[in-house]
PDB file of N, CA and C in Angstrom:
ATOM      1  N   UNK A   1      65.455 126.963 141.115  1.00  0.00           N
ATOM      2  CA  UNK A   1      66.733 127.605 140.952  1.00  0.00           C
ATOM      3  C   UNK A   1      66.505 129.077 140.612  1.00  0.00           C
ATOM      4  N   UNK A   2      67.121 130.067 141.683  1.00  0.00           N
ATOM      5  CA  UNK A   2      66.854 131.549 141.412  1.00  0.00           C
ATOM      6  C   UNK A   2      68.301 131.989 140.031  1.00  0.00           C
ATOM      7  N   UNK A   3      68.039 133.100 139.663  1.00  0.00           N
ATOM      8  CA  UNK A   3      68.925 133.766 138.787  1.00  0.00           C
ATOM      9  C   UNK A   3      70.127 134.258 139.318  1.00  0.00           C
ATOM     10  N   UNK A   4      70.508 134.562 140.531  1.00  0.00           N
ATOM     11  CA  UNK A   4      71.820 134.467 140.960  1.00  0.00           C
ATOM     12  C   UNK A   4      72.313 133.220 140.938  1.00  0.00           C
ATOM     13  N   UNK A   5      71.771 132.038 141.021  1.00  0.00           N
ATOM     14  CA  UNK A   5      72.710 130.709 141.476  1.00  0.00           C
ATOM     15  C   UNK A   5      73.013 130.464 140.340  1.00  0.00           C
ATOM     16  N   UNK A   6      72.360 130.510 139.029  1.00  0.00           N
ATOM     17  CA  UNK A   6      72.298 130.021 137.636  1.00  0.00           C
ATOM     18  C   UNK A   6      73.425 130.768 137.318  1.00  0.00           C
ATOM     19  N   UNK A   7      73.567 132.163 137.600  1.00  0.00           N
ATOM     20  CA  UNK A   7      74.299 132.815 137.209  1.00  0.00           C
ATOM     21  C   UNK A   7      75.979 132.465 137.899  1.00  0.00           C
ATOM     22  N   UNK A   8      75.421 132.483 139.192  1.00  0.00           N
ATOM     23  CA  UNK A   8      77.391 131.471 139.619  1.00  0.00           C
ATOM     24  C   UNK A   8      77.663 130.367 139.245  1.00  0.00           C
ATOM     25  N   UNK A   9      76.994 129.927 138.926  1.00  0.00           N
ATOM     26  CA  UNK A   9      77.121 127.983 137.665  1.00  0.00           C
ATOM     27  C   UNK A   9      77.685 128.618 136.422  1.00  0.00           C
ATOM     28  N   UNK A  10      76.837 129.069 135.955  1.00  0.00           N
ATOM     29  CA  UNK A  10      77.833 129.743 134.493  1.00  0.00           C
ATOM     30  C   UNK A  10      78.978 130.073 134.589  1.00  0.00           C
ATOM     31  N   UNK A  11      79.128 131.121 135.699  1.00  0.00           N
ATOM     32  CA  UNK A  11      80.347 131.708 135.973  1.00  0.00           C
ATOM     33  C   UNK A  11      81.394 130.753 136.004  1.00  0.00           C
ATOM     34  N   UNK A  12      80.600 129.455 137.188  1.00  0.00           N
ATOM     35  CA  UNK A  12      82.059 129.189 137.680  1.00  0.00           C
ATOM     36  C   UNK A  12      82.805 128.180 136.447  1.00  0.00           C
ATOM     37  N   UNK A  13      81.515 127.888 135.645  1.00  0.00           N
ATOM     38  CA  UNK A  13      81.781 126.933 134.037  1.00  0.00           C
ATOM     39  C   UNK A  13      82.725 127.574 133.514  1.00  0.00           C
ATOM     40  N   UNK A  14      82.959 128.757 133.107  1.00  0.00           N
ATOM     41  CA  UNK A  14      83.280 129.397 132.407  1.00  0.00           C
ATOM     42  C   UNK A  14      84.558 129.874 132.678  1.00  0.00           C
ATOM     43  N   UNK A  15      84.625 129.947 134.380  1.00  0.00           N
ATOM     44  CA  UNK A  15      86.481 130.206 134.684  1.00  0.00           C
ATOM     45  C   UNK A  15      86.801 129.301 134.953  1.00  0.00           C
ATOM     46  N   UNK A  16      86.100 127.373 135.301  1.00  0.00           N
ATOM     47  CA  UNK A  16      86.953 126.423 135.307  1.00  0.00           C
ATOM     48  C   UNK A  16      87.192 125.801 133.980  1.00  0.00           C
ATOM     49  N   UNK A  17      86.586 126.474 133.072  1.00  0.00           N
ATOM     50  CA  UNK A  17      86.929 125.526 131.956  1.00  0.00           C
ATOM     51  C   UNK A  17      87.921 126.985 131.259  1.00  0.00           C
ATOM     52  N   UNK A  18      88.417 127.914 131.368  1.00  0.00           N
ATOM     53  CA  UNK A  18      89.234 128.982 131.035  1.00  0.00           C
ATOM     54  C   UNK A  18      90.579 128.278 132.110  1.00  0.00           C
ATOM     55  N   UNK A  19      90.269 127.818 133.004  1.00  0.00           N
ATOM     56  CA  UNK A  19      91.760 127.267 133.608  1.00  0.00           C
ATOM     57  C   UNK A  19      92.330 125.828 132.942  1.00  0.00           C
ATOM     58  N   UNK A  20      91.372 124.776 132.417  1.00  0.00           N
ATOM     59  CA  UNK A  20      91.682 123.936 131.744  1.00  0.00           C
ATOM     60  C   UNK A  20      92.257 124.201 130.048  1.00  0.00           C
ATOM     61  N   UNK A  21      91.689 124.949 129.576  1.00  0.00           N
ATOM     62  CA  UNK A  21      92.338 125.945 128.614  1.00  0.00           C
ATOM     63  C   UNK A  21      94.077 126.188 128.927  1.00  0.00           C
ATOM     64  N   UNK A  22      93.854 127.297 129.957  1.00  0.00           N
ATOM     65  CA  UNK A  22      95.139 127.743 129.916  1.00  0.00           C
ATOM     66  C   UNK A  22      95.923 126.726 130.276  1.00  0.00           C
ATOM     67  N   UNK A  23      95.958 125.287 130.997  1.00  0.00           N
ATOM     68  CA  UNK A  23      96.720 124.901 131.561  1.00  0.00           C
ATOM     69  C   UNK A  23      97.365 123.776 130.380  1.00  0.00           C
ATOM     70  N   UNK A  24      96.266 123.649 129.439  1.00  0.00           N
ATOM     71  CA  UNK A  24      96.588 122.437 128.302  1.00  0.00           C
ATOM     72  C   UNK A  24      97.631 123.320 127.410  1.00  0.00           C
ATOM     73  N   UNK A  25      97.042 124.794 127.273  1.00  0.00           N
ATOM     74  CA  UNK A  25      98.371 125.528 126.262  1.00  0.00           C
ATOM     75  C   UNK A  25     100.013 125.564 127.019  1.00  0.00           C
ATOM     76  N   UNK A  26      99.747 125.965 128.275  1.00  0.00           N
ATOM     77  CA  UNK A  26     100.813 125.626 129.005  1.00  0.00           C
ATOM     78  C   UNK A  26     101.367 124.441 128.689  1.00  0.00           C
ATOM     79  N   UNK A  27     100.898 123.296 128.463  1.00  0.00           N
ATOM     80  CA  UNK A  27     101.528 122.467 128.580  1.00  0.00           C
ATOM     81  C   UNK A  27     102.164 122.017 127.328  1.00  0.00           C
ATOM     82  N   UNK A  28     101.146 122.972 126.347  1.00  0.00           N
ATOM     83  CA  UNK A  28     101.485 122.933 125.243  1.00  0.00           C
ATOM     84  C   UNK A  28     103.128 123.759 124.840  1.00  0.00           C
ATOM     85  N   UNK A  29     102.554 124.552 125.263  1.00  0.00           N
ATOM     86  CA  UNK A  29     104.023 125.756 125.581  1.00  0.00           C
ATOM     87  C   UNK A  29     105.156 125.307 125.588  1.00  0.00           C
ATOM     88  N   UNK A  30     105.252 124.497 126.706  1.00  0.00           N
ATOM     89  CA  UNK A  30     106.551 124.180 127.443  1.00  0.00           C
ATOM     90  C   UNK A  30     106.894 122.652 126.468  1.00  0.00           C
ATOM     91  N   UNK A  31     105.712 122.083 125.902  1.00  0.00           N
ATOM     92  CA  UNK A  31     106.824 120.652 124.943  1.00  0.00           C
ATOM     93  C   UNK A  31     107.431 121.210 124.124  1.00  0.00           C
ATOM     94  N   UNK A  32     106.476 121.508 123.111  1.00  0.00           N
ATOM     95  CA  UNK A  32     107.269 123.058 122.262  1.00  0.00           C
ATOM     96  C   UNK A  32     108.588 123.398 122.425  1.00  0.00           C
ATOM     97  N   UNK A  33     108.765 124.246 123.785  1.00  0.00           N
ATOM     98  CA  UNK A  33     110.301 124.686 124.323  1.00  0.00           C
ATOM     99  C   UNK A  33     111.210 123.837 124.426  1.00  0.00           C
ATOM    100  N   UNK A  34     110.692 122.413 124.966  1.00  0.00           N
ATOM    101  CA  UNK A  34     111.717 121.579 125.083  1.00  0.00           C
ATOM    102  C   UNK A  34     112.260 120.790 123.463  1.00  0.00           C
ATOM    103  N   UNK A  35     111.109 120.846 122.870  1.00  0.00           N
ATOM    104  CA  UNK A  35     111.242 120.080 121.524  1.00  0.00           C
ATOM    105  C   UNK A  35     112.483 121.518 120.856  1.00  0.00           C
ATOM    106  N   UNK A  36     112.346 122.687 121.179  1.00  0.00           N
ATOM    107  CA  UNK A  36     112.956 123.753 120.280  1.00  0.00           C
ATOM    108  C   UNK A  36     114.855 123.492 121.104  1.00  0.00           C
ATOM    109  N   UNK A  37     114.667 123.148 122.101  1.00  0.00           N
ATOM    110  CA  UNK A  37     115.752 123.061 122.903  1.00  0.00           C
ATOM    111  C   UNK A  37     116.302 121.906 122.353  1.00  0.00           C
ATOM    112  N   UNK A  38     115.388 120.914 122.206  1.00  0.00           N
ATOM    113  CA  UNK A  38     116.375 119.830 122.076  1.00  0.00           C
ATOM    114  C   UNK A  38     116.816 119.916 120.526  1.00  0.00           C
ATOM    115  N   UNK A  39     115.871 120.567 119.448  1.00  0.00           N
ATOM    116  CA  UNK A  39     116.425 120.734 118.135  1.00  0.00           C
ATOM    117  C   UNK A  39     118.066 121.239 118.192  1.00  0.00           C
ATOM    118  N   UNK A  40     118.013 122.590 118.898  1.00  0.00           N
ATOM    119  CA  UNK A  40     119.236 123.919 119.044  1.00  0.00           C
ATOM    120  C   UNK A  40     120.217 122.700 119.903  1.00  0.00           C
ATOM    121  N   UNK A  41     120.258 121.677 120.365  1.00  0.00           N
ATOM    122  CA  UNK A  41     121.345 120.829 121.057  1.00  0.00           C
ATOM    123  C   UNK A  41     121.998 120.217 119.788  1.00  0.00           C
ATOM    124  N   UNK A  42     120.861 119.539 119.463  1.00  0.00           N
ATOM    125  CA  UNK A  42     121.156 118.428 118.196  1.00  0.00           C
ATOM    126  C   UNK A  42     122.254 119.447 117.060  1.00  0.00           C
ATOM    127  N   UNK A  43     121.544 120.431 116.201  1.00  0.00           N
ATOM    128  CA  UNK A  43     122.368 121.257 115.678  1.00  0.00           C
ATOM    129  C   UNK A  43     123.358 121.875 116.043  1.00  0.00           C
ATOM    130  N   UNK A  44     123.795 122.339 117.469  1.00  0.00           N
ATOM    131  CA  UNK A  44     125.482 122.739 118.090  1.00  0.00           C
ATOM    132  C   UNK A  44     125.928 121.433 117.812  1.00  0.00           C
ATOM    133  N   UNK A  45     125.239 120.549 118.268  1.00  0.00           N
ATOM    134  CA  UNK A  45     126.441 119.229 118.002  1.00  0.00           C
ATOM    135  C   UNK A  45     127.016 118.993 116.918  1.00  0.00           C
ATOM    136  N   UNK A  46     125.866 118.757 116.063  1.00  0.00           N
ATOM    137  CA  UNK A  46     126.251 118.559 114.367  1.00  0.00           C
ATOM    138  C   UNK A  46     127.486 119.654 114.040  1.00  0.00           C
ATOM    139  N   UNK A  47     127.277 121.238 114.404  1.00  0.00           N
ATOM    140  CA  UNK A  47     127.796 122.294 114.076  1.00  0.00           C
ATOM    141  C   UNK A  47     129.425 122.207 115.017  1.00  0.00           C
ATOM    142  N   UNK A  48     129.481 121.613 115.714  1.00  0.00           N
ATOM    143  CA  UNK A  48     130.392 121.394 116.482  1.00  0.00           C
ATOM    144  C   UNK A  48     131.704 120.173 116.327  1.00  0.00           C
ATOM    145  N   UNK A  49     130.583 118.982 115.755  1.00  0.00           N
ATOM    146  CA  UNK A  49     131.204 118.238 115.035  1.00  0.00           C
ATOM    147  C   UNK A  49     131.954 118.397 113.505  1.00  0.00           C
ATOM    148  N   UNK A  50     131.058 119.217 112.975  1.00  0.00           N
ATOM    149  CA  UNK A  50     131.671 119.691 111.763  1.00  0.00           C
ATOM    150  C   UNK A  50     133.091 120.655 111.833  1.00  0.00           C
ATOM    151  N   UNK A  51     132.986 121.453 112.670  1.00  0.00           N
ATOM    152  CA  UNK A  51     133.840 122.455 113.127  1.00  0.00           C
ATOM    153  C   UNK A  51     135.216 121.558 113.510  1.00  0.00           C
ATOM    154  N   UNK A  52     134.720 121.004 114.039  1.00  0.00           N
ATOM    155  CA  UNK A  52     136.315 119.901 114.555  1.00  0.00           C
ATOM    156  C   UNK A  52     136.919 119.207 113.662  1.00  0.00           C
ATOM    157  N   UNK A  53     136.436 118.387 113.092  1.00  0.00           N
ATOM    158  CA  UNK A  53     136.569 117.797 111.684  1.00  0.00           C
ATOM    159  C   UNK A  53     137.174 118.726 110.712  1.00  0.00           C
ATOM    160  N   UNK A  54     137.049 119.400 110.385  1.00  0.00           N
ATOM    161  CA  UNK A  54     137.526 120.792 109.466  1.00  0.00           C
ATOM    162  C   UNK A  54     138.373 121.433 110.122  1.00  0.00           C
ATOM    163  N   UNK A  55     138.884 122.151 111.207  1.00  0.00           N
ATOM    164  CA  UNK A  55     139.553 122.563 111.918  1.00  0.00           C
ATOM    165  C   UNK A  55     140.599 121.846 112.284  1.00  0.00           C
ATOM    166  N   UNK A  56     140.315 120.841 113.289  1.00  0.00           N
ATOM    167  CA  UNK A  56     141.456 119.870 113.957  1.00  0.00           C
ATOM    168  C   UNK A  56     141.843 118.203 113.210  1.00  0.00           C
ATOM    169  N   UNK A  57     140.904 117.539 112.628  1.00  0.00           N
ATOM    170  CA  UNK A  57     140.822 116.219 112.422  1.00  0.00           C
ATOM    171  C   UNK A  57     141.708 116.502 111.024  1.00  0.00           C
ATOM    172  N   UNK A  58     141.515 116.862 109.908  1.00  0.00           N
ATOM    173  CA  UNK A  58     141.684 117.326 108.372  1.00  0.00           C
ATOM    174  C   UNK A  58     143.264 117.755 108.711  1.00  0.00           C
ATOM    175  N   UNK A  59     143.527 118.915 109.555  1.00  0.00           N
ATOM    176  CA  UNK A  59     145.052 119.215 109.100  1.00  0.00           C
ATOM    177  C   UNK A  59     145.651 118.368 109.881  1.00  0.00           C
ATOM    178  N   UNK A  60     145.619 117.398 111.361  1.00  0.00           N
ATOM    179  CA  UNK A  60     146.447 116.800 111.544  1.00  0.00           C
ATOM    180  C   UNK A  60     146.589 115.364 110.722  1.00  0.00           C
ATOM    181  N   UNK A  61     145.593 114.779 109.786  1.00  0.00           N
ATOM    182  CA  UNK A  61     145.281 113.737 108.927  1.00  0.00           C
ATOM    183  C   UNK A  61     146.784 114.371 108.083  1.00  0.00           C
ATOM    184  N   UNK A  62     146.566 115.375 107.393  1.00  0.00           N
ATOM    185  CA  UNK A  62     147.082 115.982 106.480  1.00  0.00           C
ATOM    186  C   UNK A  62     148.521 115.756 107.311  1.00  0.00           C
ATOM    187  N   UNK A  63     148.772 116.813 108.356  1.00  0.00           N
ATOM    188  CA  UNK A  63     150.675 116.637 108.877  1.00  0.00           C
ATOM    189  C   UNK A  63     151.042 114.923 108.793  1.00  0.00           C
ATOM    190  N   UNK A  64     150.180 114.231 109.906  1.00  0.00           N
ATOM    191  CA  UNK A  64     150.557 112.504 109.809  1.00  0.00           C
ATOM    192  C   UNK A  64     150.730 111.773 108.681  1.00  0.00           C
ATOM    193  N   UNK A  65     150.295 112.356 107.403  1.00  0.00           N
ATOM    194  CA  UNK A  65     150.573 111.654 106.112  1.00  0.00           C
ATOM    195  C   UNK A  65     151.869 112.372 106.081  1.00  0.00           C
ATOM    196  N   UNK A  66     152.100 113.858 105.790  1.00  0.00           N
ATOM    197  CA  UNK A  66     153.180 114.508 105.598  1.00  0.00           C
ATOM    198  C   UNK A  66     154.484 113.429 106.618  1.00  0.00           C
ATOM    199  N   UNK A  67     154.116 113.720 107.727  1.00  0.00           N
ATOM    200  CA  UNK A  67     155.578 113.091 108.717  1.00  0.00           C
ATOM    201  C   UNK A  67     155.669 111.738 108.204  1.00  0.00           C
ATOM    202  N   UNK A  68     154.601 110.443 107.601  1.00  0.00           N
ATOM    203  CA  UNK A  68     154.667 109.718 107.047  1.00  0.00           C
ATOM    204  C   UNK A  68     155.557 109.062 106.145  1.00  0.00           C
ATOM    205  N   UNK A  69     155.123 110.120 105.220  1.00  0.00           N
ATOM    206  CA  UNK A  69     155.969 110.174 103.588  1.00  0.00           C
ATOM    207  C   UNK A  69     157.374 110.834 103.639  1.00  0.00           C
ATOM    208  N   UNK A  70     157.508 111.865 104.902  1.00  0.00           N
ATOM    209  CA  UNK A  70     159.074 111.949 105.495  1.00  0.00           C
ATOM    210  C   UNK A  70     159.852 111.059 105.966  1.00  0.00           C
ATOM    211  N   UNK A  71     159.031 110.287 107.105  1.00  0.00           N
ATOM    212  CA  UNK A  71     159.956 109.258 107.667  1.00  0.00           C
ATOM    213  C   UNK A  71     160.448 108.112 106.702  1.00  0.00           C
ATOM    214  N   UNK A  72     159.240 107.688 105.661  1.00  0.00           N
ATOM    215  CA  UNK A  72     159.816 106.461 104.756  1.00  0.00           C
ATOM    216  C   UNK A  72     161.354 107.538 103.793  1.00  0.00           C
ATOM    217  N   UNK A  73     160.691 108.283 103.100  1.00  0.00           N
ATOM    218  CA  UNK A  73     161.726 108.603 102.412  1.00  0.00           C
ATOM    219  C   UNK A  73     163.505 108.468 103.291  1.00  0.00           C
ATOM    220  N   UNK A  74     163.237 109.623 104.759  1.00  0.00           N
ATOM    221  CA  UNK A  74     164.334 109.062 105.226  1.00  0.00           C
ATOM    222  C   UNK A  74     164.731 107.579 105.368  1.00  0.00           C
ATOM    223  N   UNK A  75     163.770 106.693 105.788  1.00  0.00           N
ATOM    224  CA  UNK A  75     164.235 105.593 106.109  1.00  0.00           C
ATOM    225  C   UNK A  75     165.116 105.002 104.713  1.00  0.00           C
ATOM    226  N   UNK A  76     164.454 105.512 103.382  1.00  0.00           N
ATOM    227  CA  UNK A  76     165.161 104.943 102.502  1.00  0.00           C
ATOM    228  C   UNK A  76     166.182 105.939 102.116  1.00  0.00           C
ATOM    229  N   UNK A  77     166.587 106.541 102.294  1.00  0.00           N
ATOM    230  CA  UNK A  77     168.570 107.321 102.659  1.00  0.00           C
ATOM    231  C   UNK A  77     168.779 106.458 103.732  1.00  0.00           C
ATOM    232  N   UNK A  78     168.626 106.306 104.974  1.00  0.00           N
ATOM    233  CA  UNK A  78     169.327 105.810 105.354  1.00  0.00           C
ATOM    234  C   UNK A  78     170.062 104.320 105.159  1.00  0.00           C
ATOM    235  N   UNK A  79     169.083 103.940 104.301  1.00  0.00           N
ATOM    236  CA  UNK A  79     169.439 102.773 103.969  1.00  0.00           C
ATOM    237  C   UNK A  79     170.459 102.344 103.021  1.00  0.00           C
ATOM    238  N   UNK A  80     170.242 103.324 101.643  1.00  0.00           N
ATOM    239  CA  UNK A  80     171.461 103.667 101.174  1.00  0.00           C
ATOM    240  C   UNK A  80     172.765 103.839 101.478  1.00  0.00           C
ATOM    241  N   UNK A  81     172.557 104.850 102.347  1.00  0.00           N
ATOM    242  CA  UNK A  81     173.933 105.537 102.972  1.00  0.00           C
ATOM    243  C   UNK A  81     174.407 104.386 104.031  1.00  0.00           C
ATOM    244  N   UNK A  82     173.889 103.673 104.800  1.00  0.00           N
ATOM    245  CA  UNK A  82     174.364 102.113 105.289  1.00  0.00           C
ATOM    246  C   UNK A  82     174.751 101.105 103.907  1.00  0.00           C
ATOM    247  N   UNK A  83     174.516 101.118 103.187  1.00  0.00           N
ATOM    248  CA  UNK A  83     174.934 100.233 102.405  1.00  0.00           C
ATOM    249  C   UNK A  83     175.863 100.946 101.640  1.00  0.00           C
ATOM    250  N   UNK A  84     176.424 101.762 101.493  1.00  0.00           N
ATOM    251  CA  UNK A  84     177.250 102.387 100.445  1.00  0.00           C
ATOM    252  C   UNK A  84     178.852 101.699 100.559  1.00  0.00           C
ATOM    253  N   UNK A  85     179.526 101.212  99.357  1.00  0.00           N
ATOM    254  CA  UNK A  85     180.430 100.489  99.689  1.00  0.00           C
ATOM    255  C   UNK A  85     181.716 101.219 100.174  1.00  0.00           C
ATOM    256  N   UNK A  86     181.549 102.664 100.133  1.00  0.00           N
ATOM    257  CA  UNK A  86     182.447 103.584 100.742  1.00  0.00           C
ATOM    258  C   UNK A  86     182.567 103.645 102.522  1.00  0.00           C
ATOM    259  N   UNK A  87     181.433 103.092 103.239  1.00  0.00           N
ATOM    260  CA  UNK A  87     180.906 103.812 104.763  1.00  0.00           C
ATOM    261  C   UNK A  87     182.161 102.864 104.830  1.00  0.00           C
ATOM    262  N   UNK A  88     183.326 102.575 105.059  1.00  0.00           N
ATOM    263  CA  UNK A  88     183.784 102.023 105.950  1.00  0.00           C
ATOM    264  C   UNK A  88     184.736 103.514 107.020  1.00  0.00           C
ATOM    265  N   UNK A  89     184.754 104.140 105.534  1.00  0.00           N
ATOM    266  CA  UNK A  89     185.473 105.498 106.107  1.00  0.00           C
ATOM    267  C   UNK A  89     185.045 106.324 106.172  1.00  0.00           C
ATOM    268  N   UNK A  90     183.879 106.308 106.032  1.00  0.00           N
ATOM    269  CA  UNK A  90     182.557 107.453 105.880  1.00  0.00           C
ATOM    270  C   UNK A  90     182.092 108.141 106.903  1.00  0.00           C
ATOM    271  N   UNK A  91     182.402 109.750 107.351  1.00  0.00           N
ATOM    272  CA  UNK A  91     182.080 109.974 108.859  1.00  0.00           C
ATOM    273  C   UNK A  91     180.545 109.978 109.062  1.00  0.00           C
ATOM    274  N   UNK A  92     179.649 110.387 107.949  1.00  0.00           N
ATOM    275  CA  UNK A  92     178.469 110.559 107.602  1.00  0.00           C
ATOM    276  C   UNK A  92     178.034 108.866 108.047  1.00  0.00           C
ATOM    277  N   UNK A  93     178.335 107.826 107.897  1.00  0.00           N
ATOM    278  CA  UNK A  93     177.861 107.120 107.756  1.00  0.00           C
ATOM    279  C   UNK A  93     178.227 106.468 109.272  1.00  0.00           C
ATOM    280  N   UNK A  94     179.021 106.549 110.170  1.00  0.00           N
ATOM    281  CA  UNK A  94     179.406 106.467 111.348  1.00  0.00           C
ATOM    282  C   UNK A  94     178.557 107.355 112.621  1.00  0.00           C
ATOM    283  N   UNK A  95     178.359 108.649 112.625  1.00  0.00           N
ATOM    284  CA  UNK A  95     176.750 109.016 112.802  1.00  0.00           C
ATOM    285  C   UNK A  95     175.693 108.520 112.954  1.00  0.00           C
ATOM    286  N   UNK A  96     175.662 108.216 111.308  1.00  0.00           N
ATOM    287  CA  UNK A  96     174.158 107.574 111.514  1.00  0.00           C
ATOM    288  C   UNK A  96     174.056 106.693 112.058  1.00  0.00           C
ATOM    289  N   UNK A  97     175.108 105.858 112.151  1.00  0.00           N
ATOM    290  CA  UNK A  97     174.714 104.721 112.525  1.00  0.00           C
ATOM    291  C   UNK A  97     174.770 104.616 113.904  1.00  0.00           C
ATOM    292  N   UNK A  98     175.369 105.361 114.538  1.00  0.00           N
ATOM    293  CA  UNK A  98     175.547 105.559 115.823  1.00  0.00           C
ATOM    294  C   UNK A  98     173.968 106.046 116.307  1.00  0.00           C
ATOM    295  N   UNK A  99     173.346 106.794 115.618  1.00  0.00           N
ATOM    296  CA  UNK A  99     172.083 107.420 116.042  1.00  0.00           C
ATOM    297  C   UNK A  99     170.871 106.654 115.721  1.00  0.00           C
ATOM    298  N   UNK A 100     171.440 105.438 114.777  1.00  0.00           N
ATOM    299  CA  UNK A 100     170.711 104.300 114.548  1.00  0.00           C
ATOM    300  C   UNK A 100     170.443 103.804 115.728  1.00  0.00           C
ATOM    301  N   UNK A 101     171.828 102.987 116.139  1.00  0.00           N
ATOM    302  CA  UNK A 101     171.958 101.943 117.313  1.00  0.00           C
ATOM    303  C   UNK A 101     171.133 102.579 118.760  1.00  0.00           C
ATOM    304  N   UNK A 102     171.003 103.891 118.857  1.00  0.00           N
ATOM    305  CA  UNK A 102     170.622 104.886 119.806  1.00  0.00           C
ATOM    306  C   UNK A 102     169.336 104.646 120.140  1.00  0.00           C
ATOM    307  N   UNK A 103     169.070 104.600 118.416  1.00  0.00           N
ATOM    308  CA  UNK A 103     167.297 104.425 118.467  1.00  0.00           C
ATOM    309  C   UNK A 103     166.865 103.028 118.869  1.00  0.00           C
ATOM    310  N   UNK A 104     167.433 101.903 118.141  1.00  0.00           N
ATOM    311  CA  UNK A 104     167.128 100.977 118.364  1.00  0.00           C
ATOM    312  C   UNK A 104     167.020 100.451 119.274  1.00  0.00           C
ATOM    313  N   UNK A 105     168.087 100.641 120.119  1.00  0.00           N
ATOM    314  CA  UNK A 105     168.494 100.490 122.159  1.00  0.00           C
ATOM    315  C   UNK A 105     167.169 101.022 122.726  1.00  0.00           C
ATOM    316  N   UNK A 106     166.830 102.084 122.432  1.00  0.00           N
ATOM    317  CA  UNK A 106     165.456 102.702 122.857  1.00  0.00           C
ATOM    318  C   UNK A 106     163.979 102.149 122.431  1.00  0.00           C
ATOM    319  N   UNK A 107     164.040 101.457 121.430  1.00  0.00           N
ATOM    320  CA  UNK A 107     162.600 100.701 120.982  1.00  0.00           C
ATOM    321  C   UNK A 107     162.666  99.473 121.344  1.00  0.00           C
ATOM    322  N   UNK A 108     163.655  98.991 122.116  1.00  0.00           N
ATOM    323  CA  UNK A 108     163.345  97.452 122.806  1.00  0.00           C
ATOM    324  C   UNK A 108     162.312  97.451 123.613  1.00  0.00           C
ATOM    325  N   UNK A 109     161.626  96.425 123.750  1.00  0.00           N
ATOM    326  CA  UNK A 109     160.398  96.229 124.636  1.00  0.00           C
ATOM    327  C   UNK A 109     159.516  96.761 124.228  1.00  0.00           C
ATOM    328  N   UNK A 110     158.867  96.247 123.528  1.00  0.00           N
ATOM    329  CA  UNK A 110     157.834  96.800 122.823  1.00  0.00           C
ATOM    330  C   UNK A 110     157.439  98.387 122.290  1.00  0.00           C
ATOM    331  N   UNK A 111     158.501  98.805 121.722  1.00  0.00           N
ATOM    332  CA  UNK A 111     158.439 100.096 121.490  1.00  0.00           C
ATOM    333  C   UNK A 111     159.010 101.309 122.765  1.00  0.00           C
ATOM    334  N   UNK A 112     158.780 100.771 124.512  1.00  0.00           N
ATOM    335  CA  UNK A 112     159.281 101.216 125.097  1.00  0.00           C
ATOM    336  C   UNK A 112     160.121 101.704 125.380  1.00  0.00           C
ATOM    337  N   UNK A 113     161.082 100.775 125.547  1.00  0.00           N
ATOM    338  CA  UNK A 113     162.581 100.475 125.904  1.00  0.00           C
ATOM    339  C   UNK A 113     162.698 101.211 126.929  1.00  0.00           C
ATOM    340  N   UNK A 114     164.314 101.868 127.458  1.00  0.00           N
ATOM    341  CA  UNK A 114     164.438 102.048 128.957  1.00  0.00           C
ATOM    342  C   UNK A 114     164.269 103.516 129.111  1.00  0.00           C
ATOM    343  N   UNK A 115     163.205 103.995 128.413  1.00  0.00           N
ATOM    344  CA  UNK A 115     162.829 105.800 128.192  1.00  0.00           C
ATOM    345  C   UNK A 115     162.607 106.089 129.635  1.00  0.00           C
ATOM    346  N   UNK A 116     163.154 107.120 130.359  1.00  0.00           N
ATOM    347  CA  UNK A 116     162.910 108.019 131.463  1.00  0.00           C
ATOM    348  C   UNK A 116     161.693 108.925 131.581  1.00  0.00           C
ATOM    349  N   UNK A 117     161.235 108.337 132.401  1.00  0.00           N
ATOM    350  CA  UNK A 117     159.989 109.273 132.401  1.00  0.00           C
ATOM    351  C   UNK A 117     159.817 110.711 133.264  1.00  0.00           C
ATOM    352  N   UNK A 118     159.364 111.846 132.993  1.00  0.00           N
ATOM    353  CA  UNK A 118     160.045 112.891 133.506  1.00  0.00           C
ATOM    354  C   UNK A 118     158.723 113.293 134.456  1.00  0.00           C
ATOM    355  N   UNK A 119     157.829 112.967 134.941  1.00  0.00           N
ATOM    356  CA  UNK A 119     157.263 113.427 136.020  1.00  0.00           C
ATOM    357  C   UNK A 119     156.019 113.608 135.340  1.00  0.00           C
ATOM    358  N   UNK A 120     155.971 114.299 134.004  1.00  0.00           N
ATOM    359  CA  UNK A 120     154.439 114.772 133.701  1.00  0.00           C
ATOM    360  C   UNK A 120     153.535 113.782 133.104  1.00  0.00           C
TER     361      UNK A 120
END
């Protein structure tokens, strides 16, 4: 074996094992990126979920109790004001009840009743 050939054996040792190098960091590289990618997903979500929850979920929790604790209270006036031993002449109480019967005509069938549906 002369000293040029020895010398392209080294060589070529030395840039095929410099390509196995670079190609393992590469590969290293890129899990890395994906592992950093998939962290930054996970956290918008969390951050996203939180955001909604606090934003949208919390104040409409909050109105639906509010309209809640409205509707019973009305329901209990109206109940009163139907029972009052005055409604026979009562215009207040002729109203309601009219807007009673209105409603009720309308919640037959399972909550349905014969509601018009308007296209949208």
């Amino acid at each position: 074996m002369e000293w040029p050939e020895l010398i392209r054996i080294v060589l070529e040792a030395l840039t095929g094992g410099g390509l196995i190098v670079t190609l393992y960091t590469l590969r290293e590289t890129k899990r890395k990126a994906v592992e950093e990618v998939h962290s930054m997903q996970t956290t918008n979500a969390d951050s996203i979920l939180r955001t909604n929850e606090e934003y949208i979920v919390k104040p409409l929790k909050r109105e639906i109790n509010g309209l809640r604790a409205t509707v019973r209270n009305l329901t209990k006036v109206l109940q009163k004001v139907l029972a009052c031993p005055h409604a026979d002449v009562c215009p207040v109480r002729g109203e309601l009840q009219q807007l009673y019967d209105i409603d009720a005509s309308l919640t037959t069938d399972n909550g349905h009743g014969d509601r018009v549906r308007d296209g949208t």
